[in-house]
Protein backbone atom coordinates (compact mmCIF):
# COMPACT_ATOMS: atom_id res chain seq x y z
CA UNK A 1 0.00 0.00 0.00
CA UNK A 2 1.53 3.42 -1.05
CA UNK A 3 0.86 6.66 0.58
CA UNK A 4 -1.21 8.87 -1.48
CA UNK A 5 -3.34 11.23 0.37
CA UNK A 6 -2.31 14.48 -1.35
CA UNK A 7 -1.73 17.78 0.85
CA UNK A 8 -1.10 15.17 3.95
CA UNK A 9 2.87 14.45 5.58
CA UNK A 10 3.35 11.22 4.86
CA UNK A 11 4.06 10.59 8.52
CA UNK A 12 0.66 11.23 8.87
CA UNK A 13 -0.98 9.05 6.34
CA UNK A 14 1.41 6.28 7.69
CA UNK A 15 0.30 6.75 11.38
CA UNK A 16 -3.73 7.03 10.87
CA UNK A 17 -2.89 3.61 8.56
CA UNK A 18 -1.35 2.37 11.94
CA UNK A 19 -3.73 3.49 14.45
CA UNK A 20 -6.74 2.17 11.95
CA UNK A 21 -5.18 -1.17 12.39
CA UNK A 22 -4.74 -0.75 16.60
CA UNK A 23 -8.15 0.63 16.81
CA UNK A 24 -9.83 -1.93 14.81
CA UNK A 25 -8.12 -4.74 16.82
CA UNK A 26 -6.39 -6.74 13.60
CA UNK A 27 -3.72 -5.90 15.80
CA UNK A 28 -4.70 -6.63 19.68
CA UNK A 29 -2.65 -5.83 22.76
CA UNK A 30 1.00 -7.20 22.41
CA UNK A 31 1.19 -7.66 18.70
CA UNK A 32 4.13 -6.92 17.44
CA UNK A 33 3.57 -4.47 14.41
CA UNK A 34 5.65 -4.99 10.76
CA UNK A 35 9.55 -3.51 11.43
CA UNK A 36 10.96 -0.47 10.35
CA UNK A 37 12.03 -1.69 6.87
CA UNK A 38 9.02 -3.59 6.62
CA UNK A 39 6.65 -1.08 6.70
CA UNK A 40 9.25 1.41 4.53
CA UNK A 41 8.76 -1.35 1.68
CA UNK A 42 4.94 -1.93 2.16
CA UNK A 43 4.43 2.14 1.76
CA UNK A 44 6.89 3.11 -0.34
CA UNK A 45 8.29 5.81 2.78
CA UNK A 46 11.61 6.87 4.02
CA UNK A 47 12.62 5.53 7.29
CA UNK A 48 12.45 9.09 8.69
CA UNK A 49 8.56 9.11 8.03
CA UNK A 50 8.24 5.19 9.67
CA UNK A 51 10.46 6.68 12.65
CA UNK A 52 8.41 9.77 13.15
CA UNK A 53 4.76 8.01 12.72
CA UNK A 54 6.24 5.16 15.43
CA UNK A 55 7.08 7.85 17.45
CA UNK A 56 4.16 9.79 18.05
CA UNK A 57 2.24 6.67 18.78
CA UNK A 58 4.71 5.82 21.18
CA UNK A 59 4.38 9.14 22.86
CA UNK A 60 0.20 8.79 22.76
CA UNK A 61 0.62 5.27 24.95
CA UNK A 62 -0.72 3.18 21.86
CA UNK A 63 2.79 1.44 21.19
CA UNK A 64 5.98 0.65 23.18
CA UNK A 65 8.97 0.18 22.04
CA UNK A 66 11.35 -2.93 23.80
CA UNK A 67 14.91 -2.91 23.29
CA UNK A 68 16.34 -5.53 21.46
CA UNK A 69 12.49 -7.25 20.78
CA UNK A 70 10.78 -4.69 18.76
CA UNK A 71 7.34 -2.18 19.12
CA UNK A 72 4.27 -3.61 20.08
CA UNK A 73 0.71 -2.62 20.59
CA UNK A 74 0.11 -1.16 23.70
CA UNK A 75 -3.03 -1.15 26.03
CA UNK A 76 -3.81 -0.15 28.39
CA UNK A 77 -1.73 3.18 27.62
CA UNK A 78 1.46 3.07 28.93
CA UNK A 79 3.03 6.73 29.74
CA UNK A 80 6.55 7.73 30.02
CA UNK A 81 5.32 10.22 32.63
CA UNK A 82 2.25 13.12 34.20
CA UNK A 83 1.63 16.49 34.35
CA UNK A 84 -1.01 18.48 35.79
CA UNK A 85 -3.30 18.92 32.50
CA UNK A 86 -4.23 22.29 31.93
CA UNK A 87 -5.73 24.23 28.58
CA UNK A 88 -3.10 26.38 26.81
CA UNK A 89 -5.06 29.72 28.57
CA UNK A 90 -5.38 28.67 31.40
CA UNK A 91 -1.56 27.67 31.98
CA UNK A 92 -0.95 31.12 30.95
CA UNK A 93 -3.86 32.25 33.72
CA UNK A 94 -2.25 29.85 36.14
CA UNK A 95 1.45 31.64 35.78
CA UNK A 96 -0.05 34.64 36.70
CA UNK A 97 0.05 36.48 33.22
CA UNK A 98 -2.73 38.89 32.37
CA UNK A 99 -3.54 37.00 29.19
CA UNK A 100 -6.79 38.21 27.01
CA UNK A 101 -8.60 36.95 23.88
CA UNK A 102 -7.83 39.06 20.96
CA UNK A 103 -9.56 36.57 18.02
CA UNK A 104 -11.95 33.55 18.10
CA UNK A 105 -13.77 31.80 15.44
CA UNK A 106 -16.01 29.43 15.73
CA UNK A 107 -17.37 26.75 12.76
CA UNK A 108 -18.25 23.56 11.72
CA UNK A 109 -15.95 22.30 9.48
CA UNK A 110 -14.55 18.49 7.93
CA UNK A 111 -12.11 16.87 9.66
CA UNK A 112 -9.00 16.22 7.82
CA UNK A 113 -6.71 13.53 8.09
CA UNK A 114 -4.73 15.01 10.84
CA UNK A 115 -7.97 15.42 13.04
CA UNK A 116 -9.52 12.67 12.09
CA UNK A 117 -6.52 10.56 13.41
CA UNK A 118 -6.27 12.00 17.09
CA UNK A 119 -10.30 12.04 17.08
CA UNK A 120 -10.41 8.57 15.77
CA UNK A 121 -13.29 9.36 13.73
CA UNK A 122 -13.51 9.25 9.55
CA UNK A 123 -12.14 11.47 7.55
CA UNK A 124 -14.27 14.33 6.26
CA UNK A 125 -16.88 13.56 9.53
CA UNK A 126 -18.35 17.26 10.59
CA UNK A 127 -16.24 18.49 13.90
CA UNK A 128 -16.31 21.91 15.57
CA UNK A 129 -13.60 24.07 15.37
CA UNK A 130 -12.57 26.89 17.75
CA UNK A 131 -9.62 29.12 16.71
CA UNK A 132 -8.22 31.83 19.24
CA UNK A 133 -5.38 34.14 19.28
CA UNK A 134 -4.52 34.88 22.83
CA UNK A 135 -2.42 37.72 24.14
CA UNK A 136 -0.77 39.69 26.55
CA UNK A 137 -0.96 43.43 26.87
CA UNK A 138 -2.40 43.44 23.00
CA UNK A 139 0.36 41.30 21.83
CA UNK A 140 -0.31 37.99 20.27
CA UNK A 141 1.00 34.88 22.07
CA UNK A 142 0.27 32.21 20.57
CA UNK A 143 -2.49 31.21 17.95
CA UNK A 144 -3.91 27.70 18.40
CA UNK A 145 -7.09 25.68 16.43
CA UNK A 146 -9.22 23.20 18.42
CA UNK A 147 -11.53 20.55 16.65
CA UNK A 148 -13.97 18.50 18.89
CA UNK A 149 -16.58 16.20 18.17
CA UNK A 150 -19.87 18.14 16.64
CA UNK A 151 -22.32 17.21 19.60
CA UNK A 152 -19.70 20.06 21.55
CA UNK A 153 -21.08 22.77 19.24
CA UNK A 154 -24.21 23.13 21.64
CA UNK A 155 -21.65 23.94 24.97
CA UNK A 156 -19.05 26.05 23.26
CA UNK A 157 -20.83 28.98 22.19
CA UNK A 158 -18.84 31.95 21.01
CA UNK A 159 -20.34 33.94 24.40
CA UNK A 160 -19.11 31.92 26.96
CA UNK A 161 -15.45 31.46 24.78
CA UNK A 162 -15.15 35.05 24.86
CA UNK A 163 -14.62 34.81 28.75
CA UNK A 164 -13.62 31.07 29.98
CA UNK A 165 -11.52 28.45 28.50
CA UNK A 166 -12.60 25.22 26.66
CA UNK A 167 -11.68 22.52 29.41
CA UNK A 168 -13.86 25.31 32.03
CA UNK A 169 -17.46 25.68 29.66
CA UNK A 170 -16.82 21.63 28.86
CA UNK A 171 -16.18 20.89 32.38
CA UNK A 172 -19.52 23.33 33.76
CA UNK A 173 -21.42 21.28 31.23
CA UNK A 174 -20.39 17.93 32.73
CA UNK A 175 -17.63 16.54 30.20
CA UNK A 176 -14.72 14.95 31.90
CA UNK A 177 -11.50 16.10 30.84
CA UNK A 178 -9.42 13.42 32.95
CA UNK A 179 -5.90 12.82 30.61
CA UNK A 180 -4.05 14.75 27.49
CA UNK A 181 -0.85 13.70 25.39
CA UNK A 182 0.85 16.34 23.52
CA UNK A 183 3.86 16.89 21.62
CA UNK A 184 6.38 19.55 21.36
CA UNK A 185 8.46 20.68 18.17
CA UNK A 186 10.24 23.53 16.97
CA UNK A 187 8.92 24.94 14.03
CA UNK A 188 9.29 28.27 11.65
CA UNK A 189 6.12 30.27 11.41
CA UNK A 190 4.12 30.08 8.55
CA UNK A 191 3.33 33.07 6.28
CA UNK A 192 -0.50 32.60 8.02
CA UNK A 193 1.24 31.80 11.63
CA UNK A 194 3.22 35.02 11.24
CA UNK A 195 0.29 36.88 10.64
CA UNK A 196 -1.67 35.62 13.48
CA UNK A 197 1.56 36.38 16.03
CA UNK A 198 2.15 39.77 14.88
CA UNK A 199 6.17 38.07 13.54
CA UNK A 200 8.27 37.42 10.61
CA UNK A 201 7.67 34.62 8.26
CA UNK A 202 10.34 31.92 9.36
CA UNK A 203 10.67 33.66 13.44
CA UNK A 204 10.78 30.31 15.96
CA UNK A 205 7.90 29.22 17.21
CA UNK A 206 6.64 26.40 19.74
CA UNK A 207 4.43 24.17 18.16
CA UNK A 208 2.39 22.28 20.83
CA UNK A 209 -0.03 19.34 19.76
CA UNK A 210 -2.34 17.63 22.36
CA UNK A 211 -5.22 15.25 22.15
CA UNK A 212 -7.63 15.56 25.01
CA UNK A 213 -9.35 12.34 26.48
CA UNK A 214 -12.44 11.14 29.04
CA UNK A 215 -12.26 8.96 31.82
CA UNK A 216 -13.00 6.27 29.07
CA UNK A 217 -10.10 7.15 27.29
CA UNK A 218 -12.49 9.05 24.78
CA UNK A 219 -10.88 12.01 22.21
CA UNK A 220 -12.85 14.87 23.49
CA UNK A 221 -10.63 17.68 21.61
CA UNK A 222 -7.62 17.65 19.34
CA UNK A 223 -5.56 20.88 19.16
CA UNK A 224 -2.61 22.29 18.02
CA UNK A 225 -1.00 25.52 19.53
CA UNK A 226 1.39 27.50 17.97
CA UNK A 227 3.17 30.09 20.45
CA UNK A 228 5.63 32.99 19.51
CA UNK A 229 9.26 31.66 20.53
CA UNK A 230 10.29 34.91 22.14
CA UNK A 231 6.86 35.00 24.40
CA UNK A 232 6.66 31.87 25.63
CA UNK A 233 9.28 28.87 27.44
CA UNK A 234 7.98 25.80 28.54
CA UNK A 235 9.32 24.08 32.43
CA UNK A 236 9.33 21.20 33.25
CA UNK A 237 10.38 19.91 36.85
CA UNK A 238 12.68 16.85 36.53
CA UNK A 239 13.17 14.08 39.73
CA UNK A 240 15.25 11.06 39.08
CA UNK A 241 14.02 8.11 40.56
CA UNK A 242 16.30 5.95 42.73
């Protein structure tokens, strides 16, 4: 099978292929999925794209890697580590900075294959979208988009966006938001980024992707933030265990 979803990273195609065949249970807990070169032959990919798809599943708790054996399917998830889970505001509200909305949109729109694949829904199904630009003192922090499952479009009203976050109006509503996994990368902002953060085309920025789950281990929101490198620095406090 060759990749061939056109305006999709490959990585992507090649993960959503894997994750079909996890959530569908061909492959059940413990099987070992196809190797590296395996799956680079069966594709027609570069090992880069295999390593990155792996990767990211790895990082989501839906495969683990064993030296020396090979990846398998994992359930239940299996996490390197926890954080306190908070929404990208209200970190910001949390570290005491006097952060305010400056743009929000609000639609129904088809999910693609990237939010289709955290969701675990099909391709093209109808999600809501929320897309903010928050800042500080006028300035633009970061700009991030948010896709949930359509049924959300009755809690999230434009209104009540406009002064609480999306895990606060979910939560008053009675959704559990109980676990997230996201993933960090350094990027270069887009001509549209740059244009949302107020920077040059190509300035740093933090590019922060999450996936939001119930207590039934339920996608409840897939986002992707994209914060101005010179605004922004995320901590982390380290302990090594004995």
């Amino acid at each position: 099978m060759t990749m061939a979803r056109v305006g999709f990273p490959l990585y992507l195609q090649l993960k959503s292929w894997l994750l079909e065949k996890i959530e569908s249970n061909e492959w059940p807990e413990g099987t070992m999925i196809p190797t590296e070169q395996e799956l680079m032959t069966a594709h027609g990919v570069s090992r880069t794209t295999v390593r990155q798809a792996v990767l990211d599943l790895v990082a989501s708790g839906d495969l683990i890697r064993r030296q020396g054996r090979g990846t398998f399917v994992a359930r239940p998830e299996h996490l390197l580590s926890s954080s306190p889970l908070y929404g990208f505001k209200e970190e910001l509200d949390f570290l005491g900075r006097p952060v305010c909305l400056l743009d929000l949109t609000i639609g129904i729109v088809a999910a693609d294959i990237a939010a289709a694949t955290h969701l675990r829904i099909p391709v093209s199904t109808a999600v809501l979208k929320v897309a903010r630009t928050v800042g500080e003192h006028d300035e633009p922090i970061f700009f991030d988009e948010s896709y949930l499952p359509q049924t959300m479009h009755q809690l999230l009203s434009e209104d009540r966006l406009r002064h609480s976050s999306i895990y606060s109006v979910l939560e008053s509503e009675g959704v559990t938001i109980a676990s997230g996994e996201q993933v960090l990368r350094a990027e270069m902002a887009t001509s549209d980024i740059a244009h949302k953060l107020g920077c040059s085309v190509g300035s740093p920025i933090i590019q922060i992707t999450r996936t939001t789950k119930d207590r039934s281990g339920r996608p409840v929101e897939y986002s992707v933030a994209n914060y101005r490198g010179d605004a922004y620095e995320y901590r982390v406090r380290l302990t090594r265990k004995p």
